[in-house]
Protein backbone atom coordinates (compact mmCIF):
# COMPACT_ATOMS: atom_id res chain seq x y z
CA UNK A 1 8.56 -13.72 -27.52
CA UNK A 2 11.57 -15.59 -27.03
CA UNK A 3 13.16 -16.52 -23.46
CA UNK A 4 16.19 -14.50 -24.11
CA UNK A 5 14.93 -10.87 -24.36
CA UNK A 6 12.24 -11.40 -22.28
CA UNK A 7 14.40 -12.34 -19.11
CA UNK A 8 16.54 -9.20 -20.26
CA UNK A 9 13.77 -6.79 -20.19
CA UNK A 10 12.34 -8.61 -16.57
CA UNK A 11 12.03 -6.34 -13.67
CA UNK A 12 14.44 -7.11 -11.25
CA UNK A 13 13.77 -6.25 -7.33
CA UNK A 14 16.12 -6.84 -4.71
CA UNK A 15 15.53 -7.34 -0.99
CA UNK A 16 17.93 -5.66 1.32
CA UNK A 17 18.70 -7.92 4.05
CA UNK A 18 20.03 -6.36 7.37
CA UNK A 19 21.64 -7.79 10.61
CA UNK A 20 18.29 -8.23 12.82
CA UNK A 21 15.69 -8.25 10.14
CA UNK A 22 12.58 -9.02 10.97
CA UNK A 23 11.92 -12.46 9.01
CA UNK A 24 8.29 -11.71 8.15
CA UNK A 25 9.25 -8.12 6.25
CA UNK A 26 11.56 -10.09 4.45
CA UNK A 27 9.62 -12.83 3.33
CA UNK A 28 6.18 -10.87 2.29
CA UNK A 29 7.73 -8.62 -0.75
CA UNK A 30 9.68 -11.98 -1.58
CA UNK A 31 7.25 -14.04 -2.16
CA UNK A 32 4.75 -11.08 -3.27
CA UNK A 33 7.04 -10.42 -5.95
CA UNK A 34 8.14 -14.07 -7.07
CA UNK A 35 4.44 -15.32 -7.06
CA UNK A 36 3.62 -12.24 -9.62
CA UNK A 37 2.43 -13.65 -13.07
CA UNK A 38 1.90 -12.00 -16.20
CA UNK A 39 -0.71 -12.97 -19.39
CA UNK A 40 0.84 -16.45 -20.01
CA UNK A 41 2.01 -17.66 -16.83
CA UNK A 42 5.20 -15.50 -17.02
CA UNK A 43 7.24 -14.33 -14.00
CA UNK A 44 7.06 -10.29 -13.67
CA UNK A 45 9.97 -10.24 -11.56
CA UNK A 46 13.48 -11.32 -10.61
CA UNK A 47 13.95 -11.21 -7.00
CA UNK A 48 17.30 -11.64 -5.22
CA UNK A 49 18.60 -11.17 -1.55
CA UNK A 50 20.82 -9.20 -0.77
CA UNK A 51 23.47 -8.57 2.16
CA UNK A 52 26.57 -6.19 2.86
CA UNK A 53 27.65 -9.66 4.60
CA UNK A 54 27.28 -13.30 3.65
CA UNK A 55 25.33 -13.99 6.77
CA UNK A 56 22.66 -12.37 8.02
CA UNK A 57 21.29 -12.63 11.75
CA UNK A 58 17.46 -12.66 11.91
CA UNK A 59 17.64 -13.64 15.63
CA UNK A 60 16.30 -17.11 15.42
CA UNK A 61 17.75 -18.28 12.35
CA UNK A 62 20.84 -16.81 10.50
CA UNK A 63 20.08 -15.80 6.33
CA UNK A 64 22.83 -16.67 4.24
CA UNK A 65 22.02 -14.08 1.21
CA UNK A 66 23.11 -15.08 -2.43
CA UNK A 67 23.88 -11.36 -3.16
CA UNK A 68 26.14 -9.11 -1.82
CA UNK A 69 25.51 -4.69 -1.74
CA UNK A 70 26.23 -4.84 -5.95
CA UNK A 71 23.08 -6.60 -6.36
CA UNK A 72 21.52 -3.35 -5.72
CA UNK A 73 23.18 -1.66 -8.40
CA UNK A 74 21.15 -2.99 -11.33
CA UNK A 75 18.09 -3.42 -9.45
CA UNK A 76 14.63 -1.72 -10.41
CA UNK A 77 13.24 -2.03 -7.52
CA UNK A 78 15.00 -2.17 -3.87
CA UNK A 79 12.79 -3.15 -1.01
CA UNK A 80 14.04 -2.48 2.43
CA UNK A 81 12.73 -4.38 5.08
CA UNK A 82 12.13 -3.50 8.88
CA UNK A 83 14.33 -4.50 11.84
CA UNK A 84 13.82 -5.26 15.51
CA UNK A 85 15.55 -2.27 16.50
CA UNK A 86 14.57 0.53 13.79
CA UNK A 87 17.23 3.26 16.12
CA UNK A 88 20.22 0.91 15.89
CA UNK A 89 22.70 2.48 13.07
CA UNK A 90 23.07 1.07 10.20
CA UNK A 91 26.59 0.84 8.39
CA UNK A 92 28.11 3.33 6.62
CA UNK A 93 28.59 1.44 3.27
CA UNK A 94 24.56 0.02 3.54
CA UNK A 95 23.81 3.69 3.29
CA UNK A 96 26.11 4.67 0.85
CA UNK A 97 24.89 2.07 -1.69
CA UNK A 98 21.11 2.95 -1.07
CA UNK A 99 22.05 6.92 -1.54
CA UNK A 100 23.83 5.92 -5.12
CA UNK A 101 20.91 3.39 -5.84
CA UNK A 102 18.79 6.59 -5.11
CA UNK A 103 20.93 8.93 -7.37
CA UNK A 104 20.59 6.55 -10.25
CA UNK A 105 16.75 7.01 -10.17
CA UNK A 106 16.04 3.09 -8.20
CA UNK A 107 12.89 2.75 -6.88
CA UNK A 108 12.76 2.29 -3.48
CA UNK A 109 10.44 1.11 -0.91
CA UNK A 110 10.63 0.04 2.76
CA UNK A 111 8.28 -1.93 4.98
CA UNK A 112 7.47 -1.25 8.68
CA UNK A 113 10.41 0.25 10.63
CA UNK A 114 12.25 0.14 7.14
CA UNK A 115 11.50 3.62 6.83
CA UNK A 116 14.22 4.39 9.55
CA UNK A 117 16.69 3.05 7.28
CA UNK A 118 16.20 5.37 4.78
CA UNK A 119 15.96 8.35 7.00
CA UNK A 120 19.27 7.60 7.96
CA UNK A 121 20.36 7.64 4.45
CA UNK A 122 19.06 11.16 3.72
CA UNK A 123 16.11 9.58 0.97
CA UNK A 124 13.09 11.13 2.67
CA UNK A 125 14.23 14.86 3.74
CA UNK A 126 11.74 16.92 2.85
CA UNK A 127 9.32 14.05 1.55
CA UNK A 128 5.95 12.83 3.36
CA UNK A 129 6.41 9.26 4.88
CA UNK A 130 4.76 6.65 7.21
CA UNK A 131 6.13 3.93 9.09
CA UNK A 132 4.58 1.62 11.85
CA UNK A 133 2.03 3.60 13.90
CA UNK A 134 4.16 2.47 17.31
CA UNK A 135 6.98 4.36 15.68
CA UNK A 136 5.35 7.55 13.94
CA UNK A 137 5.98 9.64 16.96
CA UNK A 138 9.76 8.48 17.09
CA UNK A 139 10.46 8.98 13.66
CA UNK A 140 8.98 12.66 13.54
CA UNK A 141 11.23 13.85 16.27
CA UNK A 142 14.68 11.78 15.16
CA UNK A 143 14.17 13.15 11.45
CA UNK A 144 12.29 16.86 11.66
CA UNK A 145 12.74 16.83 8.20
CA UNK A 146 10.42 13.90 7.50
CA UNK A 147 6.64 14.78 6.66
CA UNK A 148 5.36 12.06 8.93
CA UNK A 149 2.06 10.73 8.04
CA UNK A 150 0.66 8.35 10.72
CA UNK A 151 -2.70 7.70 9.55
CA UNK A 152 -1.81 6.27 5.98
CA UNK A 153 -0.97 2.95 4.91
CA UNK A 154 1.77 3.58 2.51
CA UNK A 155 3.09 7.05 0.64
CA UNK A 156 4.55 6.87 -3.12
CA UNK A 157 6.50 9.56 -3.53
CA UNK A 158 7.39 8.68 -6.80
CA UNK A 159 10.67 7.31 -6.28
CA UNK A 160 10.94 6.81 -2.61
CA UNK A 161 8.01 4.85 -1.11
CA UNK A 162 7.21 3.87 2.53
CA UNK A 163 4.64 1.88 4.41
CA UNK A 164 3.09 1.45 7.70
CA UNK A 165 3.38 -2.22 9.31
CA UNK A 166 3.52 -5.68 7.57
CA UNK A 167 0.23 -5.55 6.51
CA UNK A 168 0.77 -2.54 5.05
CA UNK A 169 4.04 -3.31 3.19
CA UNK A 170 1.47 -5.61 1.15
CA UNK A 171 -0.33 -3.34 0.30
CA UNK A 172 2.52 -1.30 -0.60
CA UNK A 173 3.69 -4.26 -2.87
CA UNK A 174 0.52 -4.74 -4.88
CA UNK A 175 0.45 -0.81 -5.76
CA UNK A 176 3.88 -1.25 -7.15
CA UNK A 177 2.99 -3.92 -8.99
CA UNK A 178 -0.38 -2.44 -10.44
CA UNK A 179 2.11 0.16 -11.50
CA UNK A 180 4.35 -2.01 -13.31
CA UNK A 181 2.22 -4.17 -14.47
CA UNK A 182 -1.59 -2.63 -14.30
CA UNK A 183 -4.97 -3.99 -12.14
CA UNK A 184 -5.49 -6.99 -13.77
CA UNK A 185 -1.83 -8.47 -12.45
CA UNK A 186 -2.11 -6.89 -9.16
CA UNK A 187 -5.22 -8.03 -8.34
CA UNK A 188 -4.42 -11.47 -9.17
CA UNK A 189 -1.45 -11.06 -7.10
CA UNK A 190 -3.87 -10.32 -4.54
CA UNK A 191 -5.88 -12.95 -4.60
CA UNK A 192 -3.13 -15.86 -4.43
CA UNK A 193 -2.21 -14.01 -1.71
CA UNK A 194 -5.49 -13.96 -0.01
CA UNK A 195 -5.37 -10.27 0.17
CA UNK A 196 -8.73 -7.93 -0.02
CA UNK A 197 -8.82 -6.17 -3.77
CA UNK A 198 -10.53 -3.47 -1.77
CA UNK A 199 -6.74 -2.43 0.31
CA UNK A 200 -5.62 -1.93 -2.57
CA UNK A 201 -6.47 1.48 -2.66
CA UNK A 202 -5.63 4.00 -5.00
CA UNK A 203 -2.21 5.78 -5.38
CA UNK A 204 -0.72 5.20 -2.46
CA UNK A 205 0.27 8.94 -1.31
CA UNK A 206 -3.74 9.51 -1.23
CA UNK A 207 -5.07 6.03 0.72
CA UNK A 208 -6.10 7.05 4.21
CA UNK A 209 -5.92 3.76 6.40
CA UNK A 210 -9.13 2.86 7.09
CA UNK A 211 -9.90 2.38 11.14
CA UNK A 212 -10.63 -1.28 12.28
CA UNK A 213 -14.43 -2.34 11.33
CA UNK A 214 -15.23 -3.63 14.16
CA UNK A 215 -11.91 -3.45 16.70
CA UNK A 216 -14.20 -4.79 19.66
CA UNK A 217 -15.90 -7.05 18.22
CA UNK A 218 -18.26 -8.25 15.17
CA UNK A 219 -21.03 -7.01 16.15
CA UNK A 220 -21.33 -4.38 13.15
CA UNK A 221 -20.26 -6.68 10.35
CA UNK A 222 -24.06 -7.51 8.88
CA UNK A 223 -24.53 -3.95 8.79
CA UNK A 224 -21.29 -2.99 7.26
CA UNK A 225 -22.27 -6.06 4.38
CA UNK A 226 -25.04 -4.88 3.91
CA UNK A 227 -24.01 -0.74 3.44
CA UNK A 228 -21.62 -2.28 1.11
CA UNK A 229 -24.37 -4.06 -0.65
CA UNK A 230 -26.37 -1.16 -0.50
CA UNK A 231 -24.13 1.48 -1.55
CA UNK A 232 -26.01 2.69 -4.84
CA UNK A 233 -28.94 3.75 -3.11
CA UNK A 234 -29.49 6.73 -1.72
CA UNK A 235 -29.79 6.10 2.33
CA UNK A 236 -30.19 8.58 5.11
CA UNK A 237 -28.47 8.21 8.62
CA UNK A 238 -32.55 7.39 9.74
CA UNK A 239 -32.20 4.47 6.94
CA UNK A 240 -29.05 2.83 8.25
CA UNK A 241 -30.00 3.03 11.85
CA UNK A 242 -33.98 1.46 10.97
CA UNK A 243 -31.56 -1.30 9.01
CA UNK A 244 -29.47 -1.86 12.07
CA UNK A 245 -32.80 -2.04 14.41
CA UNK A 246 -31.22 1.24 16.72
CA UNK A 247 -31.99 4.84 17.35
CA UNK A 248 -29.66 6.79 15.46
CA UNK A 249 -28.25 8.24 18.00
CA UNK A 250 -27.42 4.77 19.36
CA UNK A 251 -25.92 3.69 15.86
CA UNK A 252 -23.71 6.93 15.91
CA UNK A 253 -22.24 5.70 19.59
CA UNK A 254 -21.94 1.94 18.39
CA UNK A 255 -20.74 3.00 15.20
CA UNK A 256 -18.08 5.39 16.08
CA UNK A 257 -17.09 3.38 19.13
CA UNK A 258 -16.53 0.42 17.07
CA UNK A 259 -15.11 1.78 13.45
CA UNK A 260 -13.99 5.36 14.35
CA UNK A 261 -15.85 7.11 12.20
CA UNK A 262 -19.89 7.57 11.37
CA UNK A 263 -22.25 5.84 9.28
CA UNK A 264 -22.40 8.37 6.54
CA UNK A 265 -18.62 8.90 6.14
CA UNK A 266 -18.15 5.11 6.10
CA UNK A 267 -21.08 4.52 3.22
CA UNK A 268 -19.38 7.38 1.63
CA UNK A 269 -15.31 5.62 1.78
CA UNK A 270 -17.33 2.37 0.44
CA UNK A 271 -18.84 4.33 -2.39
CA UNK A 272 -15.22 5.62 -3.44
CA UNK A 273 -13.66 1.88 -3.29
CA UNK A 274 -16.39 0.97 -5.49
CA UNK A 275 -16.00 3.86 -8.09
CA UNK A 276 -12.01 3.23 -7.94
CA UNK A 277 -13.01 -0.31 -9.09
CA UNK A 278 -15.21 1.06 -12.27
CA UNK A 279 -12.76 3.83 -13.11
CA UNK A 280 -10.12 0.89 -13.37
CA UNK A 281 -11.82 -1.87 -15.28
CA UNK A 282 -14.60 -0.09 -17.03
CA UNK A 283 -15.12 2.75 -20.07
CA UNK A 284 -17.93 4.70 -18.20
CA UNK A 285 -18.17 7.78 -17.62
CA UNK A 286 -17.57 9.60 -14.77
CA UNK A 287 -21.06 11.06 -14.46
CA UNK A 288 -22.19 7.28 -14.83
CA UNK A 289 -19.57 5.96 -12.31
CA UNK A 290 -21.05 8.05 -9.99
CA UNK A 291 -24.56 7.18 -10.61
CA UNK A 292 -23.72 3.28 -10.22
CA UNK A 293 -22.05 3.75 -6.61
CA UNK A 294 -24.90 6.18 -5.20
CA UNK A 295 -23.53 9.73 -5.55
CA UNK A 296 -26.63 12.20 -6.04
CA UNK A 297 -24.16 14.23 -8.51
CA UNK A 298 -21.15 14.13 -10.98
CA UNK A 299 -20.15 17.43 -8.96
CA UNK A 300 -20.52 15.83 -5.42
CA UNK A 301 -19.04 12.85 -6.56
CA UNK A 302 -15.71 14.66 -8.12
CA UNK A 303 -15.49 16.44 -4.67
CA UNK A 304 -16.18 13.42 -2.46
CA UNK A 305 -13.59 10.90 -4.26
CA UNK A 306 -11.30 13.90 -4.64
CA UNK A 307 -11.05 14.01 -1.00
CA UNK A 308 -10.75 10.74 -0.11
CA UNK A 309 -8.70 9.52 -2.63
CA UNK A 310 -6.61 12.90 -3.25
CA UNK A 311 -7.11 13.25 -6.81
CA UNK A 312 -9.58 13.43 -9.46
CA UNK A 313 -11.74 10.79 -10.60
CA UNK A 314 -10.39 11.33 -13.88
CA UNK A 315 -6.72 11.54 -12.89
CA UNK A 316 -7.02 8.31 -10.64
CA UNK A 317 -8.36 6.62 -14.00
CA UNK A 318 -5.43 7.63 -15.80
CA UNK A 319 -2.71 6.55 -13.91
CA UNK A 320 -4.47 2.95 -12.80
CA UNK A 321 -6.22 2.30 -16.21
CA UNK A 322 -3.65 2.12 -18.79
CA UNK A 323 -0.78 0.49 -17.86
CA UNK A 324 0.78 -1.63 -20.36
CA UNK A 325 -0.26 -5.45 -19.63
């Protein structure tokens, strides 16, 4: 493939750059996005900057941006980043060229507070969305026409995608990438970042954020190894807590005081990470999928990942198997 049409064809995602952006919003999609290789060492993406003005004030350092609001227009991909103050207004002509990015069919995506941004442009009436968890409540009652989701870590609506805090707009950026470009790219976007495969997730409208392992403290983590270790075989809440050296009553305090959640449910997330793994990367069935991550059943599996993960085994494989490499 020459240089020429492959530069034409290269997915180009631009980074909206507001007065008071918060520098670290900015800087995770860009260098997300710019890192991103493809089979051959070559760049999946063109990423630009842009501004509505030449400068941009980021509090302690001012952005000059190469691009002004008509690098948007030819954009794939927009990314809007959060600001320091996610109620200030934003100007009229910002909005007006995210609404006609919008009506052309752009992709876009905001991080953190972003989402604020496009709420005020009208993108995500009537659609579900997440933002920060700090700013959930705020967001619900400025916009009553926003489906606010506080307990996810991103939402895909299709077009129009949101994500919770910084962390999170990581996250968000490797699932558009696995979309573009499949697993293989996206997880080895996530590991030169030093990112977990297992956040990941699977489509992002369906990925419940998980609670903190171990918010207090580590004292869990060998047990939570080894359940994730141990996740084929078939272990009983009197198994984990004889593991763990605890009554189980004990384990179920320590356990939901430290992750938020109980034993069983947690094995039971771990075996669905697992099985969105195989579904990606291997042929197997789904009755064998769910024999290697230590579901009793094809039928309890189906029901198990189907409510964690929102859709089907099947459907999950199909929209995270075959993208075009």
């Amino acid at each position: 493939m020459t240089a020429v049409p492959y530069v034409a064809a290269m997915h180009t995602v631009a980074i909206l750059a507001l007065d008071d952006v918060i520098p670290s919003d900015l800087a995770m999609p860009l260098d997300v996005f710019n890192r991103t290789r493809l089979p051959g060492e070559r760049p999946g993406y063109r990423v630009r900057v842009c501004a509505a003005e030449p400068e941009v004030d980021a509090r302690t350092f001012t952005l000059r941006a190469h691009h002004d609001l008509s690098g948007l227009v030819d954009a794939d991909t927009i990314v809007v980043p959060g600001t320091h103050d996610p109620t200030a207004p934003v100007p009229e002509k910002t909005l007006a060229a995210l609404r006609e990015a919008a009506a052309a069919g752009t992709r876009i995506a905001s991080i953190c507070v972003g989402t604020f941004v496009l709420a005020q442009a009208g993108l995500l009436d009537g659609l579900r969305a997440t933002t920060h968890w700090f700013a959930t409540d705020h967001l619900a009652a400025a916009y009553p026409d926003i489906d606010v989701d506080p307990d996810v870590l991103y939402v895909d609506n299709g077009q129009i995608l949101t994500s919770a805090g910084a962390a999170a707009g990581m996250d968000l950026s490797l699932h558009m990438i696995r979309r573009d470009y499949g697993s293989a790219v996206a997880a080895d976007a996530a590991r030169l970042s030093v990112m977990p495969l297992e956040r990941e997730g699977g489509q992002a409208q369906f990925i419940v954020n998980q609670p903190p392992a171990h918010p207090r403290g580590r004292e869990l983590e060998p047990l939570l190894r080894w359940l994730e270790e141990n996740a084929a075989r078939e272990l009983t809440l009197d198994d984990i807590a004889g593991h763990a050296g605890l009554s189980s009553r004990t384990l179920l305090r320590r356990f939901r005081e430290q992750t938020g959640t109980t034993p069983l449910q947690w094995l039971h997330r771990a075996r669905v990470r697992q099985a969105q793994h195989l579904l990606e990367t291997t042929e197997h069935p789904v009755e064998r999928v769910a024999a290697q991550v230590g579901f009793g059943s094809p039928t309890a599996f189906r029901d198990r990942f189907k409510r964690i993960a929102g859709v089907s085994p099947q459907a999950y494989r199909r929209a995270f198997r075959g993208a075009p490499r």
